[in-house]
Protein backbone atom coordinates (compact mmCIF):
# COMPACT_ATOMS: atom_id res chain seq x y z
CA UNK A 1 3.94 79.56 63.44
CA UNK A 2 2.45 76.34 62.09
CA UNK A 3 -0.28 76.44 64.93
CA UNK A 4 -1.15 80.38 64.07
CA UNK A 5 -3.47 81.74 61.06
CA UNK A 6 -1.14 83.35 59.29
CA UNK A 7 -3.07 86.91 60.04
CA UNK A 8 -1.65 86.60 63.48
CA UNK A 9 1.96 86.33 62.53
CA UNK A 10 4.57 88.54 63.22
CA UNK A 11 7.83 89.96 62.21
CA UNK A 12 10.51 88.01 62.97
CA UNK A 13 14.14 89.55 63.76
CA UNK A 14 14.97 88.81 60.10
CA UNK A 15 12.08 90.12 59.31
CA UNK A 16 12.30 93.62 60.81
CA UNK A 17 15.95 93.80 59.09
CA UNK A 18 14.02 93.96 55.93
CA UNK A 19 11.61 95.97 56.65
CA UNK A 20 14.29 98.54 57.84
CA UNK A 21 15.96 97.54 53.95
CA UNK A 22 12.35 98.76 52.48
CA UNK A 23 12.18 101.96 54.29
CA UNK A 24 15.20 102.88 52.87
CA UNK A 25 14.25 101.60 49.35
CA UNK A 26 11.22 104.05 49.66
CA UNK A 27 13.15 107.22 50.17
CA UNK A 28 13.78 108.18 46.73
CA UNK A 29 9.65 108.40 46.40
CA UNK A 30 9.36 110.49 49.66
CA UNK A 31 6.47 108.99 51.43
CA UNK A 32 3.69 111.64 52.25
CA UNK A 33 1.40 109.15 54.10
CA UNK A 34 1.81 105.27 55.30
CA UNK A 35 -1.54 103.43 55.61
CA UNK A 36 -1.31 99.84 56.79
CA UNK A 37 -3.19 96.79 56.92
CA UNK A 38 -4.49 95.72 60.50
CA UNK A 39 -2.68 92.23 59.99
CA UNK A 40 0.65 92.44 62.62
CA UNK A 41 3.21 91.87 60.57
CA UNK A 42 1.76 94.67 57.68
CA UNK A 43 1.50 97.11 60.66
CA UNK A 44 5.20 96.23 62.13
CA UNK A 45 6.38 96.91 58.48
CA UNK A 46 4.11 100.10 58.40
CA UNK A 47 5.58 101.02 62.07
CA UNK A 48 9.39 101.12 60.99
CA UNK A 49 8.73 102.92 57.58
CA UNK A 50 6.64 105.28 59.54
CA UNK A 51 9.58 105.59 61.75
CA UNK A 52 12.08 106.04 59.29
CA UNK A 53 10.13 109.18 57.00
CA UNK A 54 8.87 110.72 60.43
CA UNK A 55 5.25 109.96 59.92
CA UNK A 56 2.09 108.84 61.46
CA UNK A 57 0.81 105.71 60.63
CA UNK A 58 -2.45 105.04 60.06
CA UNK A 59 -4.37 101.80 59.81
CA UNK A 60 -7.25 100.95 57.51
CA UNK A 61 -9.79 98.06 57.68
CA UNK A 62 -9.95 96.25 54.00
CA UNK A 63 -6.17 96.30 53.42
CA UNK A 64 -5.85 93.36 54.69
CA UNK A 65 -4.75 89.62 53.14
CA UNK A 66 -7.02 87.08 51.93
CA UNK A 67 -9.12 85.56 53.78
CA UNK A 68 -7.91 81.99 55.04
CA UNK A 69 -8.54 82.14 58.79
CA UNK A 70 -9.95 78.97 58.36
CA UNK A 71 -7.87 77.33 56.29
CA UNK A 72 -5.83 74.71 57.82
CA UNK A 73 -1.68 74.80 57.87
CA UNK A 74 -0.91 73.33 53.87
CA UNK A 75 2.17 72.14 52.99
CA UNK A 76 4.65 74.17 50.35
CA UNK A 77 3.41 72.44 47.83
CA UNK A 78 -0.69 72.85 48.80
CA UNK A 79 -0.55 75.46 49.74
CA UNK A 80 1.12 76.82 46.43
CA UNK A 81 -1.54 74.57 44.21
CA UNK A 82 -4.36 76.19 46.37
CA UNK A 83 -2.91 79.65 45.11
CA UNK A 84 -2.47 78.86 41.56
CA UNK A 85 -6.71 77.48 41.67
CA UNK A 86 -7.01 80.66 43.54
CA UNK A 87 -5.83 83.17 40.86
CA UNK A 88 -7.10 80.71 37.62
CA UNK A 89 -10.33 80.78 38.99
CA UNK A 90 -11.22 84.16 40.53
CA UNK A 91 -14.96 83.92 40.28
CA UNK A 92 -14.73 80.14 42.49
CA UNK A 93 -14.36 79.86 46.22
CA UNK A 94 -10.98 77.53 46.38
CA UNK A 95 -9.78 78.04 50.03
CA UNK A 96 -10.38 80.68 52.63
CA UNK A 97 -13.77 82.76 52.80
CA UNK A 98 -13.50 84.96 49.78
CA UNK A 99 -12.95 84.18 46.09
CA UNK A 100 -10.06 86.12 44.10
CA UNK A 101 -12.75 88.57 42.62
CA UNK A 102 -14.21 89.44 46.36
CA UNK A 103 -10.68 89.75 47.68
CA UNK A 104 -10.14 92.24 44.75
CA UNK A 105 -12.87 94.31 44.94
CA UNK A 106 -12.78 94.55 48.79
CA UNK A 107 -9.18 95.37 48.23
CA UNK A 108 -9.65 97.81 45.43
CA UNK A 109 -12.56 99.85 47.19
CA UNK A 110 -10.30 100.31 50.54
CA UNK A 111 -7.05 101.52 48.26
CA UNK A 112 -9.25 103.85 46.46
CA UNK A 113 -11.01 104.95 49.78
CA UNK A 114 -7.38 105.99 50.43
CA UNK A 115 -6.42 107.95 47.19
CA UNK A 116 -9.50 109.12 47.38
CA UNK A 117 -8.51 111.34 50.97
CA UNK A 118 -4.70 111.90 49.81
CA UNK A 119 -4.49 112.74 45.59
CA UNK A 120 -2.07 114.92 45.83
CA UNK A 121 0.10 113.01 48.60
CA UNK A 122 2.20 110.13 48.07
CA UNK A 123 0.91 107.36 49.67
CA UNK A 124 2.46 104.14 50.69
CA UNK A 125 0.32 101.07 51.56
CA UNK A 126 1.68 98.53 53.79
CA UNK A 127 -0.28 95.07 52.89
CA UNK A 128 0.40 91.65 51.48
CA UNK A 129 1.41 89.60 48.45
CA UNK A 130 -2.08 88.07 46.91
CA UNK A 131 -4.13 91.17 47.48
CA UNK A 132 -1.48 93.51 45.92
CA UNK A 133 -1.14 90.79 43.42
CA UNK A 134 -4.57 91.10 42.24
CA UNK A 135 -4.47 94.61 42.32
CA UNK A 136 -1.61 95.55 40.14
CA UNK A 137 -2.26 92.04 37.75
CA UNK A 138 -6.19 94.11 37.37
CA UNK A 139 -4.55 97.58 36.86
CA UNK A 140 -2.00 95.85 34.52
CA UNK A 141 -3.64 93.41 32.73
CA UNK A 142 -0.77 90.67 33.96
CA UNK A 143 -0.86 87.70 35.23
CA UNK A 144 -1.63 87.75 39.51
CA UNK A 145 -0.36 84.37 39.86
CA UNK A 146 3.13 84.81 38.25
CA UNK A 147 3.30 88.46 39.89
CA UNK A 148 2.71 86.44 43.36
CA UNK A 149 5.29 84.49 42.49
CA UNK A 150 7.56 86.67 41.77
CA UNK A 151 7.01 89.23 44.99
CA UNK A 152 9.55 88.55 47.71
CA UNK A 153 9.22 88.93 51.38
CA UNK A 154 9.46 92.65 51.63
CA UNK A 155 9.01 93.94 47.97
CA UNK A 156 7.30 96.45 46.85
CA UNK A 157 5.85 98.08 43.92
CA UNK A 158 5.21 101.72 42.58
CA UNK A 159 2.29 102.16 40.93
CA UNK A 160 1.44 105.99 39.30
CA UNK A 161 -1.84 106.47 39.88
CA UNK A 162 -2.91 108.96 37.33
CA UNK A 163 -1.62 107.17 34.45
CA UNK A 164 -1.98 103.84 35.88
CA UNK A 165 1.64 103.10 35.30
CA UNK A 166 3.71 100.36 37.18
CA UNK A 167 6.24 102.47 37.87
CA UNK A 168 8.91 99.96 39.21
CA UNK A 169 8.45 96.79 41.62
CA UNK A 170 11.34 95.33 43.61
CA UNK A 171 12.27 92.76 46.26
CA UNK A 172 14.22 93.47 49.36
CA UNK A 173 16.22 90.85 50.39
C-alpha cells in the first residue's frame, strides 16, 4: 500500500474481521443511522455495520481524514513525529494540505451538519483516527495526540451529544 495515498486504501481480510467485531460492539447503542466518510476503507467499515443493524448507509463529504494526499510514504517513526507537530501545533501547516485547526473545523461543521438532520436518532459516524481525535480532544478538553495514540484500528467512541459526555471509547482488536 506503500505506493497508494492512504485515502485510497482498503480493508484488508483482517480488516473486515474487525469491522464485523465493531458492528457487534455497537449493538448495545442500537444504531438509528450510519453516515460514513467517502474514504474506502471508512465506507467498507460503514457497509458491514450497515449490514449488520439493517440500515442504509449514507455517505457525507467532510467526514473524511486529513488531508495528506500529497504527502509522501514516511516511515513509522516520521510519520509518527509529523503527527505529534501536527496536534502541538494546530494553527501551523506541518504535512498534508490542512492544519489541525482546518481539519477540525471542516470536521466539526460536517458532524454537526449530521446531528443537525438526526437529534433524536442515534447516529454512528464511520471516519478516521486524527479527525475523530481532534474532535473528541475539542469536545473534551484532552489531549488529541495521546487520544490518537491510544485509538486502535477499529475503535470507537460514544460521545452523548446533549451533555457532551464521552460516554465510553474502545478498541476492537
Amino acid at each position: 500500500m506503500e505506493n497508494l495515498p492512504a485515502r485510497e486504501w482498503e480493508l484488508s481480510e483482517e480488516g473486515q474481521i474487525r469491522a464485523r467485531r465493531l458492528a457487534e460492539r455497537l449493538s448495545p447503542f442500537q444504531p438509528e443511522y450510519i453516515i460514513s466518510s467517502v474514504e474506502p476503507k471508512a465506507r467498507e467499515t460503514a457497509e458491514i455495520i450497515a449490514g449488520r443493524h439493517n440500515l442504509e448507509l449514507h455517505i457525507a463529504d467532510g467526514l473524511h481524514e486529513h488531508d495528506r494526499s500529497k504527502t509522501p510514504y514516511l516511515s513509522r517513526d516520521e510519520f509518527q513525529a509529523a503527527m505529534h507537530e501536527f496536534f502541538e501545533k494546530p494553527d501551523t501547516l506541518v504535512f498534508g494540505s490542512e492544519t489541525a485547526d482546518e481539519t477540525y473545523a471542516r470536521f466539526n461543521q460536517a458532524v454537526h451538519s449530521v446531528l443537525d438532520c438526526h437529534s433524536n436518532e442515534t447516529v454512528v459516524i464511520v471516519a478516521h483516527g486524527t479527525v475523530i481525535s481532534l474532535f473528541v480532544s475539542s469536545l473534551k478538553g484532552i489531549s488529541g495526540w495521546s487520544l490518537w495514540n491510544e485509538l486502535g484500528l477499529p475503535s470507537f467512541v460514544v460521545i452523548d451529544v446533549q451533555s457532551n459526555t464521552l460516554v465510553t471509547r474502545e478498541n476492537i482488536i
